[in-house]
PDB file of N, CA and C in Angstrom:
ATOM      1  N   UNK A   1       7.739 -25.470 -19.971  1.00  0.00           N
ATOM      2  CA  UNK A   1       7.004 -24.734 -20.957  1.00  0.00           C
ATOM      3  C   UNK A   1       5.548 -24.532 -20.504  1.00  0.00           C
ATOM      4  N   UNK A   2       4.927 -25.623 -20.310  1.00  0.00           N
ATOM      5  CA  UNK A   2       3.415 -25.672 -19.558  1.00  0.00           C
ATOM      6  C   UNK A   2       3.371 -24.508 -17.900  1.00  0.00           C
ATOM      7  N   UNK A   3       4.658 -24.152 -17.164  1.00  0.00           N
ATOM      8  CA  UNK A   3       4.468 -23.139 -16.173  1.00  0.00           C
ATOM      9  C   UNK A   3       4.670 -21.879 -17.290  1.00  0.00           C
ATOM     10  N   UNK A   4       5.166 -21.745 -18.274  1.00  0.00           N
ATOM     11  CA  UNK A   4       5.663 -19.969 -18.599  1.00  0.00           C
ATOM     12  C   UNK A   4       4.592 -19.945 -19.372  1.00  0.00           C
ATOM     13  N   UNK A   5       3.484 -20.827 -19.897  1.00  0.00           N
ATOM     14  CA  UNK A   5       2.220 -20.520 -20.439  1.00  0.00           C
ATOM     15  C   UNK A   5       0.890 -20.010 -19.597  1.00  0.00           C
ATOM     16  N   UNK A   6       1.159 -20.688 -18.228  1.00  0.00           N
ATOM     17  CA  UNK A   6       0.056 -20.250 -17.431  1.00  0.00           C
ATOM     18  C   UNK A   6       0.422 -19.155 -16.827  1.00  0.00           C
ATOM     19  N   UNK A   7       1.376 -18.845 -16.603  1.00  0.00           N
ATOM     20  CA  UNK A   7       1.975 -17.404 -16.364  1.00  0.00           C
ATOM     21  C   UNK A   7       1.653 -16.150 -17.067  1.00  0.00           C
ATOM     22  N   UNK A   8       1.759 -16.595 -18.720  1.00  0.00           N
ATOM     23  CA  UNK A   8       2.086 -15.425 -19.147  1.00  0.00           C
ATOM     24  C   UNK A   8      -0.006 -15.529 -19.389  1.00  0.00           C
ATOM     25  N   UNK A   9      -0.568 -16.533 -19.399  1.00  0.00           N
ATOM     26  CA  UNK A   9      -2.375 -16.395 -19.194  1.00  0.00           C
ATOM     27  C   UNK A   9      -2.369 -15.394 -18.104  1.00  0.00           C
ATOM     28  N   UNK A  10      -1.770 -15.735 -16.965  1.00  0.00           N
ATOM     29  CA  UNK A  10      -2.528 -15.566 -16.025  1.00  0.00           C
ATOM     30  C   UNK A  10      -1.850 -14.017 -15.939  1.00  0.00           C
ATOM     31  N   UNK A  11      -0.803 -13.620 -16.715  1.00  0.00           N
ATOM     32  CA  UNK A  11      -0.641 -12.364 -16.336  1.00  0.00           C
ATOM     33  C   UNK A  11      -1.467 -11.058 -17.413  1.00  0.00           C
ATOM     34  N   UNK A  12      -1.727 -11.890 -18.376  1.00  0.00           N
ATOM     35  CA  UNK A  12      -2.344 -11.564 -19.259  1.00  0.00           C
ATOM     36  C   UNK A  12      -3.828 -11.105 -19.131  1.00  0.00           C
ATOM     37  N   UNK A  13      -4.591 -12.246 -18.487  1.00  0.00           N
ATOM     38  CA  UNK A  13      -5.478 -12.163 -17.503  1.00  0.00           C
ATOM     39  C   UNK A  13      -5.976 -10.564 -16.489  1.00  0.00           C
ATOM     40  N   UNK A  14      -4.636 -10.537 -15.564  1.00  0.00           N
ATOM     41  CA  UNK A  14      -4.493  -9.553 -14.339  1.00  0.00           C
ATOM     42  C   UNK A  14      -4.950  -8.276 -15.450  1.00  0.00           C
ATOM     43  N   UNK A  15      -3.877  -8.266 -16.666  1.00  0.00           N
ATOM     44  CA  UNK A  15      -3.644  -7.032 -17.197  1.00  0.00           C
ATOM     45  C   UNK A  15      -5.246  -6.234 -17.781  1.00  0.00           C
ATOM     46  N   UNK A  16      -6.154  -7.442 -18.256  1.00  0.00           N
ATOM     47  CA  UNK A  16      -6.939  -7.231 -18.660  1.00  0.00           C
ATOM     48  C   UNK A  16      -8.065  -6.531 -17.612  1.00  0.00           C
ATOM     49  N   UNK A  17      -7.858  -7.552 -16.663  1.00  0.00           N
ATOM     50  CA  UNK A  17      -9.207  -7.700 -15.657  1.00  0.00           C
ATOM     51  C   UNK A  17      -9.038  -6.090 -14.464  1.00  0.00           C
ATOM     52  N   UNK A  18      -7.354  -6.210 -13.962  1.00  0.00           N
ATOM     53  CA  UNK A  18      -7.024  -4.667 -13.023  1.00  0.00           C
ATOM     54  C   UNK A  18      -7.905  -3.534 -13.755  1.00  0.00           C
ATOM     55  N   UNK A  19      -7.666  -3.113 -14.943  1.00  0.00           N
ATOM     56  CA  UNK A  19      -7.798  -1.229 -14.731  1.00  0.00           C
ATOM     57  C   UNK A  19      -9.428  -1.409 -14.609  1.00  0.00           C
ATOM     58  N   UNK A  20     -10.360  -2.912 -14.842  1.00  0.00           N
ATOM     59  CA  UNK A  20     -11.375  -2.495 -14.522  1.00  0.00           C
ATOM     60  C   UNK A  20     -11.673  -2.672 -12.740  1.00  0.00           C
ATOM     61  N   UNK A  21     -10.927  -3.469 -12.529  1.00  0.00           N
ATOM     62  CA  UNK A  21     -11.322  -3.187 -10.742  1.00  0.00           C
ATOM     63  C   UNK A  21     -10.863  -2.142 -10.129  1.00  0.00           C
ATOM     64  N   UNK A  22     -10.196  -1.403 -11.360  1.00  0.00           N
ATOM     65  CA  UNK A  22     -10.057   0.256 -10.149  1.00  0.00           C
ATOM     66  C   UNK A  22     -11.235   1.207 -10.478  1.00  0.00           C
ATOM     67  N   UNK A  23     -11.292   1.024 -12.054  1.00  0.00           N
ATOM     68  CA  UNK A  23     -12.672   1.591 -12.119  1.00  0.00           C
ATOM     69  C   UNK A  23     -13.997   1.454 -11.340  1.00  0.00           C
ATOM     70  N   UNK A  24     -14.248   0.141 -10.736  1.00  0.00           N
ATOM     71  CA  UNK A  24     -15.211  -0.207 -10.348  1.00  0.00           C
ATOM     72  C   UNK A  24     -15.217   0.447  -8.476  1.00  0.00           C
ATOM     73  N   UNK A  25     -14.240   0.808  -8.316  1.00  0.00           N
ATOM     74  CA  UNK A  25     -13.820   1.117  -7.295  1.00  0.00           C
ATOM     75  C   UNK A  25     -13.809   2.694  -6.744  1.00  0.00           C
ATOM     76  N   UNK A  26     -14.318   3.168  -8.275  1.00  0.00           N
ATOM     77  CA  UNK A  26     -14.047   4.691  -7.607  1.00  0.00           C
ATOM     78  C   UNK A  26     -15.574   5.260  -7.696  1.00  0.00           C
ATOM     79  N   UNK A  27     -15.062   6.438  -6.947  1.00  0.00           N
ATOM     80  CA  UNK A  27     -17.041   6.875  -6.661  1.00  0.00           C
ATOM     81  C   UNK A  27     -16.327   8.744  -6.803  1.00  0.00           C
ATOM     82  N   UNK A  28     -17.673   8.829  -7.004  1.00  0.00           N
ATOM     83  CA  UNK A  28     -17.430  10.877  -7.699  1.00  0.00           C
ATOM     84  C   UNK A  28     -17.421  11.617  -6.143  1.00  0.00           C
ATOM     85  N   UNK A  29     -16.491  12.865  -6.229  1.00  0.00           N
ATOM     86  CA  UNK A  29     -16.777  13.546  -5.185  1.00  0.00           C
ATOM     87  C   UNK A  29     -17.170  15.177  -6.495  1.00  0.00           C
ATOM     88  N   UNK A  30     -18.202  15.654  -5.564  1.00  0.00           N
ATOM     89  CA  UNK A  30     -18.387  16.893  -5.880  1.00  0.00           C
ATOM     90  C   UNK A  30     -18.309  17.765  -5.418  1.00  0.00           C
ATOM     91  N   UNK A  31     -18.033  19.302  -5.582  1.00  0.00           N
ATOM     92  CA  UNK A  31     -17.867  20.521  -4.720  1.00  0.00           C
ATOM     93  C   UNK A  31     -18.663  21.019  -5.339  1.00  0.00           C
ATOM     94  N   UNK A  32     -19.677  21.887  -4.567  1.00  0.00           N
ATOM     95  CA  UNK A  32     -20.581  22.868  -5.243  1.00  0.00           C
ATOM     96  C   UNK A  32     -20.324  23.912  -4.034  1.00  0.00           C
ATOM     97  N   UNK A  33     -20.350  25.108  -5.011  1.00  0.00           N
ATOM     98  CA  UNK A  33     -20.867  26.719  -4.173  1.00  0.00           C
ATOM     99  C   UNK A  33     -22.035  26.990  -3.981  1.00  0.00           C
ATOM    100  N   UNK A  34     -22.731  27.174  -2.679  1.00  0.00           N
ATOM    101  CA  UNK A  34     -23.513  27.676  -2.673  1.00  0.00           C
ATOM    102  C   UNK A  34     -24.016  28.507  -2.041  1.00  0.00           C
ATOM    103  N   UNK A  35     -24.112  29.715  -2.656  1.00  0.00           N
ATOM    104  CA  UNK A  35     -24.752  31.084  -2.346  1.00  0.00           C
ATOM    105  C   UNK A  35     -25.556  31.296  -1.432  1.00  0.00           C
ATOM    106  N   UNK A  36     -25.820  32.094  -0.182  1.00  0.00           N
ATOM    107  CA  UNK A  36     -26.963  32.341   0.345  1.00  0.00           C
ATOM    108  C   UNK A  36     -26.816  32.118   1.953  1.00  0.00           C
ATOM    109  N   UNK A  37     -26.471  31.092   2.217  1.00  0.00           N
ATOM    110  CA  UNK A  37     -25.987  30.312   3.698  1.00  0.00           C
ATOM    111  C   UNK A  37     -25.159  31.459   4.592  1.00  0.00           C
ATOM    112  N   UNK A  38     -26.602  31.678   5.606  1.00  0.00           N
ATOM    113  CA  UNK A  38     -25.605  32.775   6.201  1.00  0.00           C
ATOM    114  C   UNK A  38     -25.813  32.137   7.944  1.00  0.00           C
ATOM    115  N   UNK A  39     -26.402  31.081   7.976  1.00  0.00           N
ATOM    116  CA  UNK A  39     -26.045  30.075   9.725  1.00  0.00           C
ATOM    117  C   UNK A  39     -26.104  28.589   9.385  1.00  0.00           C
ATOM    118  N   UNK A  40     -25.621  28.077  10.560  1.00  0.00           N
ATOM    119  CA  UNK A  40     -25.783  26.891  10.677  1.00  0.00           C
ATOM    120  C   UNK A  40     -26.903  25.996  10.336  1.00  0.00           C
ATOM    121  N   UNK A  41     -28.113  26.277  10.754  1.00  0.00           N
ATOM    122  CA  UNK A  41     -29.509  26.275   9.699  1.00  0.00           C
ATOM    123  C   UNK A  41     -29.403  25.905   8.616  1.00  0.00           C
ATOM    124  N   UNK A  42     -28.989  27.095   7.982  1.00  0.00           N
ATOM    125  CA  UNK A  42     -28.720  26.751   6.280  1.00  0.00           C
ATOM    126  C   UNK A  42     -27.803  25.191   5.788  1.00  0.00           C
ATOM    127  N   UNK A  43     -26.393  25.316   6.742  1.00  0.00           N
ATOM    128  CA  UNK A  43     -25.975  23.954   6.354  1.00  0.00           C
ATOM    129  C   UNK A  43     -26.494  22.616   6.631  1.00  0.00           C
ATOM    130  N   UNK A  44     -27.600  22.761   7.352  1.00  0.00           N
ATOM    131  CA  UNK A  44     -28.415  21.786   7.996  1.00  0.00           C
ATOM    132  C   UNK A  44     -29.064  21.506   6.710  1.00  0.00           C
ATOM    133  N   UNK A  45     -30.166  22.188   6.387  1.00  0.00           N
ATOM    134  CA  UNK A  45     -31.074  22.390   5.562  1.00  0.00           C
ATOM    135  C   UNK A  45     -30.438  21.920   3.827  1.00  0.00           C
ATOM    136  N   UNK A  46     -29.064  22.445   3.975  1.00  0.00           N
ATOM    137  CA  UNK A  46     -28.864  22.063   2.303  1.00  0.00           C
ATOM    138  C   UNK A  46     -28.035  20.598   2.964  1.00  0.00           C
ATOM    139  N   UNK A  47     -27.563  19.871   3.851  1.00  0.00           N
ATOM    140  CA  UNK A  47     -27.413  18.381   4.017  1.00  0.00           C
ATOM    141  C   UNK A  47     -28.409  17.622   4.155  1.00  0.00           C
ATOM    142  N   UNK A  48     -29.505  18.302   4.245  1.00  0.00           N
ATOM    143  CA  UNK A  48     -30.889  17.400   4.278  1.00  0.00           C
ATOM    144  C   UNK A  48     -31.479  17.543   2.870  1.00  0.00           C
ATOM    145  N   UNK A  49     -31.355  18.218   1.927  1.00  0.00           N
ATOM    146  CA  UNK A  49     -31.642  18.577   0.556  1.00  0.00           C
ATOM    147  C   UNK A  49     -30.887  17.152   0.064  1.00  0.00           C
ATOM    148  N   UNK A  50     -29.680  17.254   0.142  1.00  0.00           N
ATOM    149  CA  UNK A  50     -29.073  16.408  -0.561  1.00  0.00           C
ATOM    150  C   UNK A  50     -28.825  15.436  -0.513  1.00  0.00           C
ATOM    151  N   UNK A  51     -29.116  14.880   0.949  1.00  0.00           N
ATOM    152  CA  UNK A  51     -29.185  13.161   1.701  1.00  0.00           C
ATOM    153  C   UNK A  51     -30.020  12.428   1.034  1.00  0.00           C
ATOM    154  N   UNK A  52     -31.408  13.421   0.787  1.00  0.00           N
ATOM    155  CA  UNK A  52     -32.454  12.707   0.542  1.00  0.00           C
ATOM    156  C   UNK A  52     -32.529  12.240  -1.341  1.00  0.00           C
ATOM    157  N   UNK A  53     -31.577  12.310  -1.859  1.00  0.00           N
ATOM    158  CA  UNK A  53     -31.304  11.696  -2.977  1.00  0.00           C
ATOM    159  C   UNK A  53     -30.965  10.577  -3.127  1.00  0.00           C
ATOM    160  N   UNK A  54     -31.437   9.885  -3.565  1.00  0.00           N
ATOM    161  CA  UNK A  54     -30.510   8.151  -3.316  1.00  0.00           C
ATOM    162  C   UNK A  54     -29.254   8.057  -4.450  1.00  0.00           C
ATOM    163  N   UNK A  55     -29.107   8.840  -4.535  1.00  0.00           N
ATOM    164  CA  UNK A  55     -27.337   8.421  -5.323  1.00  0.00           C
ATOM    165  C   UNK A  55     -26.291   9.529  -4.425  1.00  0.00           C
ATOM    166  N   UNK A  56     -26.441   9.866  -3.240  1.00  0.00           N
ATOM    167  CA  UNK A  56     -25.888  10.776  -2.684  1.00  0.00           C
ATOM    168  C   UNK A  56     -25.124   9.582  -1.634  1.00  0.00           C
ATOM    169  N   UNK A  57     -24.219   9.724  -1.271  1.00  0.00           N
ATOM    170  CA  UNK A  57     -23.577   8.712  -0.194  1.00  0.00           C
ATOM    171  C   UNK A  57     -23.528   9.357   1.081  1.00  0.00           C
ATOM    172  N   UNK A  58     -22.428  10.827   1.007  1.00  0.00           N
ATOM    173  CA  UNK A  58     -22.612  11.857   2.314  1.00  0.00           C
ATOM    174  C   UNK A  58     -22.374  13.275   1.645  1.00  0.00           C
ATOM    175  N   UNK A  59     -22.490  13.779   2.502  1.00  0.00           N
ATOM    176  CA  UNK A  59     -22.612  15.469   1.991  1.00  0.00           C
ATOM    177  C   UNK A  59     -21.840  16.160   3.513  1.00  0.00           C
ATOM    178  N   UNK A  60     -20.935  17.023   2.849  1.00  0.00           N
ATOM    179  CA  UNK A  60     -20.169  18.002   4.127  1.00  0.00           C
ATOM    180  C   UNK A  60     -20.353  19.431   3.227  1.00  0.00           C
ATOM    181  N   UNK A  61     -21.058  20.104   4.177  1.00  0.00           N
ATOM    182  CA  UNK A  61     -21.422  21.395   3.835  1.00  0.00           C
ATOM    183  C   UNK A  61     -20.401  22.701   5.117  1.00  0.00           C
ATOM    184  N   UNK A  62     -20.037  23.658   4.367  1.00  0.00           N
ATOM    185  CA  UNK A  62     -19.387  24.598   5.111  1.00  0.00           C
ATOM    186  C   UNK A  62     -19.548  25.649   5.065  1.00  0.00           C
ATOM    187  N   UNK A  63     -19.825  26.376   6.079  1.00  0.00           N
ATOM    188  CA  UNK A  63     -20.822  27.908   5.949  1.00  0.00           C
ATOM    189  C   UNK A  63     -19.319  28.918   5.413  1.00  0.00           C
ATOM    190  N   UNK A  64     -18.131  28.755   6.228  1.00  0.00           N
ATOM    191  CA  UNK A  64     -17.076  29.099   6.081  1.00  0.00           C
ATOM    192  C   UNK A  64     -16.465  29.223   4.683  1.00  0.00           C
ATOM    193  N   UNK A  65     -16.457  28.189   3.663  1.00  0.00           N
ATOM    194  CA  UNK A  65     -16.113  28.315   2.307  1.00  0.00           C
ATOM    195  C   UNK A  65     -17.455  28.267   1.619  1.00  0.00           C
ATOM    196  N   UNK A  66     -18.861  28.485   1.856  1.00  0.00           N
ATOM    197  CA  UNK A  66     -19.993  28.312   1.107  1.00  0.00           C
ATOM    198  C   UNK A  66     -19.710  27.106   0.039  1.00  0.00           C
ATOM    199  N   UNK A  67     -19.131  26.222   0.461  1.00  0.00           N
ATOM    200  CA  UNK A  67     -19.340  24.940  -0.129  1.00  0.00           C
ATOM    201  C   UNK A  67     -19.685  23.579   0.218  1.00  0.00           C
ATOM    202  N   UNK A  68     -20.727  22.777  -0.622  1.00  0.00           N
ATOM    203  CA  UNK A  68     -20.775  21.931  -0.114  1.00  0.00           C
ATOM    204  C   UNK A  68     -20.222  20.712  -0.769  1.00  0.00           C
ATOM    205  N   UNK A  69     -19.623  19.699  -0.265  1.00  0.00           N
ATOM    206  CA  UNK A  69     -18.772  18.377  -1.325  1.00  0.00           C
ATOM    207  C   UNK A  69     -19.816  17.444  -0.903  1.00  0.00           C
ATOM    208  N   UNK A  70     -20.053  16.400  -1.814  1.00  0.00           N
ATOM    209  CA  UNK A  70     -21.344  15.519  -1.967  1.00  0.00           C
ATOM    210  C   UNK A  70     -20.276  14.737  -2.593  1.00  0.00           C
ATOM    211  N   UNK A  71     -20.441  13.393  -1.746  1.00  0.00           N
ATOM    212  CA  UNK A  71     -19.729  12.259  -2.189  1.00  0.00           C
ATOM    213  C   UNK A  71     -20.971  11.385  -2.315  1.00  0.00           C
ATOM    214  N   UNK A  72     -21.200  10.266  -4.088  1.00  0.00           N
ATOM    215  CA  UNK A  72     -22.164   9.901  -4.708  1.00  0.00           C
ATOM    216  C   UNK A  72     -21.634   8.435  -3.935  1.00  0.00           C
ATOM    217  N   UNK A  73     -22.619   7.583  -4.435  1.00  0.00           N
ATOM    218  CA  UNK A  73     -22.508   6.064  -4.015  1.00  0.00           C
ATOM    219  C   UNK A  73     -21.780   5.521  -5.201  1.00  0.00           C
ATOM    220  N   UNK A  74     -21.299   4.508  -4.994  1.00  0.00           N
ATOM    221  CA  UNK A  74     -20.256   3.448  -6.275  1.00  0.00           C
ATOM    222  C   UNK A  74     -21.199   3.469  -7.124  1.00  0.00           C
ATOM    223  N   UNK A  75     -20.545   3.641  -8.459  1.00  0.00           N
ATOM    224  CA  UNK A  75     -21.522   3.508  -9.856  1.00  0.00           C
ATOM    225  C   UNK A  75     -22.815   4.311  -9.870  1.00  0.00           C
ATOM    226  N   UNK A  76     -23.342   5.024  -9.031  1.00  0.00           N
ATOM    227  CA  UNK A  76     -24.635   6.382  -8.861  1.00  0.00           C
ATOM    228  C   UNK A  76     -23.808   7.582  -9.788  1.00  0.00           C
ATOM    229  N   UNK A  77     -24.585   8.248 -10.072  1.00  0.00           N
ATOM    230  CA  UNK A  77     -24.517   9.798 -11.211  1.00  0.00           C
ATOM    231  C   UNK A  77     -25.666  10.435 -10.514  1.00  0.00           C
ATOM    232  N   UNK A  78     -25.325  11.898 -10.750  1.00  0.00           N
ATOM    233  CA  UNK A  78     -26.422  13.138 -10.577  1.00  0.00           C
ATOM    234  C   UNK A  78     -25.665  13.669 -11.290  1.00  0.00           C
ATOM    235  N   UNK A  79     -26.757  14.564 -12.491  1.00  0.00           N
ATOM    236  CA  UNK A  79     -26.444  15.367 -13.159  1.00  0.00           C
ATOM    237  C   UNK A  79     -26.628  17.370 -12.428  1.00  0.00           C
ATOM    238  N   UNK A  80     -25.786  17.910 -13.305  1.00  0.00           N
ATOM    239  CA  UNK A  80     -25.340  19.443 -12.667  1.00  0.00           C
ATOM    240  C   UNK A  80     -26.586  19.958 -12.727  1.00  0.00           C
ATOM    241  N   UNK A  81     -27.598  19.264 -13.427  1.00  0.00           N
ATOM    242  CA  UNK A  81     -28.748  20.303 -13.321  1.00  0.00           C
ATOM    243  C   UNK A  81     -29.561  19.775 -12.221  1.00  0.00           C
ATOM    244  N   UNK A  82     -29.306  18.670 -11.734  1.00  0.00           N
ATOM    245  CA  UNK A  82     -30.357  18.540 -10.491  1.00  0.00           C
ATOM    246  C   UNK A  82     -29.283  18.729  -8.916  1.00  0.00           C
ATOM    247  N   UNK A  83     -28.065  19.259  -8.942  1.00  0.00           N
ATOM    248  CA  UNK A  83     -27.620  19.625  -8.378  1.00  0.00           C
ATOM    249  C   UNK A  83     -27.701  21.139  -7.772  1.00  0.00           C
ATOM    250  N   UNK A  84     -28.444  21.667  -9.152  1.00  0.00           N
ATOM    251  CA  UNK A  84     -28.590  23.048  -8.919  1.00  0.00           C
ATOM    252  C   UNK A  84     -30.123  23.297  -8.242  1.00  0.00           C
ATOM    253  N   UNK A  85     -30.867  22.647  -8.860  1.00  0.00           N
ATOM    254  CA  UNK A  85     -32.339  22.194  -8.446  1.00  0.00           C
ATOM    255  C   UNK A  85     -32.409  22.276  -7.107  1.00  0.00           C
ATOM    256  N   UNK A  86     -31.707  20.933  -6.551  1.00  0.00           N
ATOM    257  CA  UNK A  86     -31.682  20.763  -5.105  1.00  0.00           C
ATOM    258  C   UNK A  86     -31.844  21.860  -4.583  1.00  0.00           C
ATOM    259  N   UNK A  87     -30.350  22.516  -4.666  1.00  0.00           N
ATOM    260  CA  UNK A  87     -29.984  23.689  -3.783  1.00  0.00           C
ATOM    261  C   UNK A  87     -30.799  24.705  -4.110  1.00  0.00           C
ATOM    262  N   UNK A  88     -31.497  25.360  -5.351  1.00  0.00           N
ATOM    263  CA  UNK A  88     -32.614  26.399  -5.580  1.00  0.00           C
ATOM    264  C   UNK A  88     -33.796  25.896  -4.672  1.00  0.00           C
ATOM    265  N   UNK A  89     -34.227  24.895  -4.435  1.00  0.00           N
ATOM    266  CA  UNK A  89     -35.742  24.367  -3.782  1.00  0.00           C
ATOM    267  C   UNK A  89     -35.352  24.272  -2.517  1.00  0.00           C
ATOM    268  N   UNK A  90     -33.854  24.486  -1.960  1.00  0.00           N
ATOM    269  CA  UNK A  90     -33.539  24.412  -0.479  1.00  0.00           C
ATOM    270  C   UNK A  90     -33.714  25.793  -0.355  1.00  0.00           C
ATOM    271  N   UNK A  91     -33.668  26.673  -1.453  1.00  0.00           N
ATOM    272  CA  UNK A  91     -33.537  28.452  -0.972  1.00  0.00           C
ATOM    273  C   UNK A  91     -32.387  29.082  -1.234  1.00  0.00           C
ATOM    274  N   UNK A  92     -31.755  28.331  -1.829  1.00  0.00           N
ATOM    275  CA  UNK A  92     -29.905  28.892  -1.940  1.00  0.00           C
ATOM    276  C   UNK A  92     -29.553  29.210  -3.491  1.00  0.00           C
ATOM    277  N   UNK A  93     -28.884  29.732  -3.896  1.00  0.00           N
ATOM    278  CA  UNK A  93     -28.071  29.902  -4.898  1.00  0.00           C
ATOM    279  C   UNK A  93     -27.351  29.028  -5.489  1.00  0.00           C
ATOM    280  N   UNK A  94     -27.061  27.948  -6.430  1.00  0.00           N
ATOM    281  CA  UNK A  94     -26.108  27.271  -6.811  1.00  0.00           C
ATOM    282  C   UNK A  94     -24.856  27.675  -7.668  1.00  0.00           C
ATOM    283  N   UNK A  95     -23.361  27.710  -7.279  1.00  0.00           N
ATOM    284  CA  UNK A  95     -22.782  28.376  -8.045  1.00  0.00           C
ATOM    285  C   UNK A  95     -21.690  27.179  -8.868  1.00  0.00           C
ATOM    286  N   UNK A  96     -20.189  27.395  -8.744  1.00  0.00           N
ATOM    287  CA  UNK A  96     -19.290  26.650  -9.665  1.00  0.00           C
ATOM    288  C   UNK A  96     -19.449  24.826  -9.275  1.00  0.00           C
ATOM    289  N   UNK A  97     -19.834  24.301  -9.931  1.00  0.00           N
ATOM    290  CA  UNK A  97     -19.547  22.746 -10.118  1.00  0.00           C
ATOM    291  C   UNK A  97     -18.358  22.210 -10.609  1.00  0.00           C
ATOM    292  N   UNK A  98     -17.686  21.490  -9.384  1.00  0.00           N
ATOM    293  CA  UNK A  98     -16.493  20.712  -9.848  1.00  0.00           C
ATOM    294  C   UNK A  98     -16.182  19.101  -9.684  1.00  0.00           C
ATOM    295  N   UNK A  99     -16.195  18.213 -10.179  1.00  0.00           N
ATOM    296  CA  UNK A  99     -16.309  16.933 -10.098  1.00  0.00           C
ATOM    297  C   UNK A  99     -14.761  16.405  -9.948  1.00  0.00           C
ATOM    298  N   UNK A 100     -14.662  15.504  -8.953  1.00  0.00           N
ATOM    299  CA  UNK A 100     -13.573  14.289  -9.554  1.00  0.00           C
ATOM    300  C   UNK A 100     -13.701  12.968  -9.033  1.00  0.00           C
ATOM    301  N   UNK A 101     -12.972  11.996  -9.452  1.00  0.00           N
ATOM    302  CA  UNK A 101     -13.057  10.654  -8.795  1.00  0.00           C
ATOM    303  C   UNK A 101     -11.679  10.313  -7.887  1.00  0.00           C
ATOM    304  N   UNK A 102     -13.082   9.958  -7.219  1.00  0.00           N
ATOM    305  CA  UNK A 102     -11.934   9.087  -5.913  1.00  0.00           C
ATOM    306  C   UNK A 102     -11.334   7.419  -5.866  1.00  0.00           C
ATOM    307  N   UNK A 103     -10.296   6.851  -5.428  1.00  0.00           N
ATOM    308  CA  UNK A 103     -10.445   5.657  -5.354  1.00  0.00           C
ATOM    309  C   UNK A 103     -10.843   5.479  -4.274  1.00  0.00           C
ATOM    310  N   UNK A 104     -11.419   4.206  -3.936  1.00  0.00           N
ATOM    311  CA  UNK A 104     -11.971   4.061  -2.587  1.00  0.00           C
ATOM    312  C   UNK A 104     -11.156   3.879  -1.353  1.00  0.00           C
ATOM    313  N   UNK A 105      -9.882   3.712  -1.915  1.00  0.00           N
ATOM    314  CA  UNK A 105      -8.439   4.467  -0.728  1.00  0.00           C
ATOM    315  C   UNK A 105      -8.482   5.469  -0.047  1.00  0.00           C
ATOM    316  N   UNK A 106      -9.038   6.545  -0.704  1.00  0.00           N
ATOM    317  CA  UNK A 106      -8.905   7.851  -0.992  1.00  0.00           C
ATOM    318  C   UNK A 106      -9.713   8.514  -0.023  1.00  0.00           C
ATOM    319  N   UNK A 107     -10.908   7.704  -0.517  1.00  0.00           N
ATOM    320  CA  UNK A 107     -12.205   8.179   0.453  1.00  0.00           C
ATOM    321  C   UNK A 107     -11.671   8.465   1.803  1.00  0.00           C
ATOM    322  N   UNK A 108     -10.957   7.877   2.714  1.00  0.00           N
ATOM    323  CA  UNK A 108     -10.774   7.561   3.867  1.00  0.00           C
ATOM    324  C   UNK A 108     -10.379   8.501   4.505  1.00  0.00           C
TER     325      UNK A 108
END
């Protein structure tokens, strides 16, 4: 009786404690459009816009789909309006914002 009690604690436990260690685990990826980027320059220029944020983790910019995806650091936020900011004070256009979360599996 004393093992099917610590069992059903300890599973009780897992149940509670898991969905927050996946939460804690995931980090935002973003896609933004942005307008304007017509060389390599430009993708330079808007990965240096956006590095220099400290809730930014990495940034892959593509002249080819005018988008750039900005993956944030664990538990960091940027809001859509300083996303757009960025990219207006780099010289560019900011267009559709799309967010989702990754697990840190995922990232890879």
């Amino acid at each position: 009786m004393r093992i099917r009690t610590k069992s059903t604690v300890l599973a009780a436990l897992f149940a509670a404690i898991f969905p927050l260690l996946l939460l804690a685990e995931q980090t935002t990826q973003i896609d933004v459009k942005v307008d304007g980027m017509v060389c390599g320059s430009c993708v330079q220029a808007i990965k240096k816009s956006f590095l220099e944020h400290d809730s930014i983790e990495s940034t892959k910019v593509s002249l080819s789909t005018d988008q750039a995806t900005l993956t944030l650091k664990q538990g960091m936020e940027i809001e859509d309006d300083q996303i757009r900011a960025i990219i207006k004070e780099a010289g560019y256009q900011p267009g559709e914002i799309a967010r989702k979360k990754l697990n840190s599996a995922e990232d890879n």
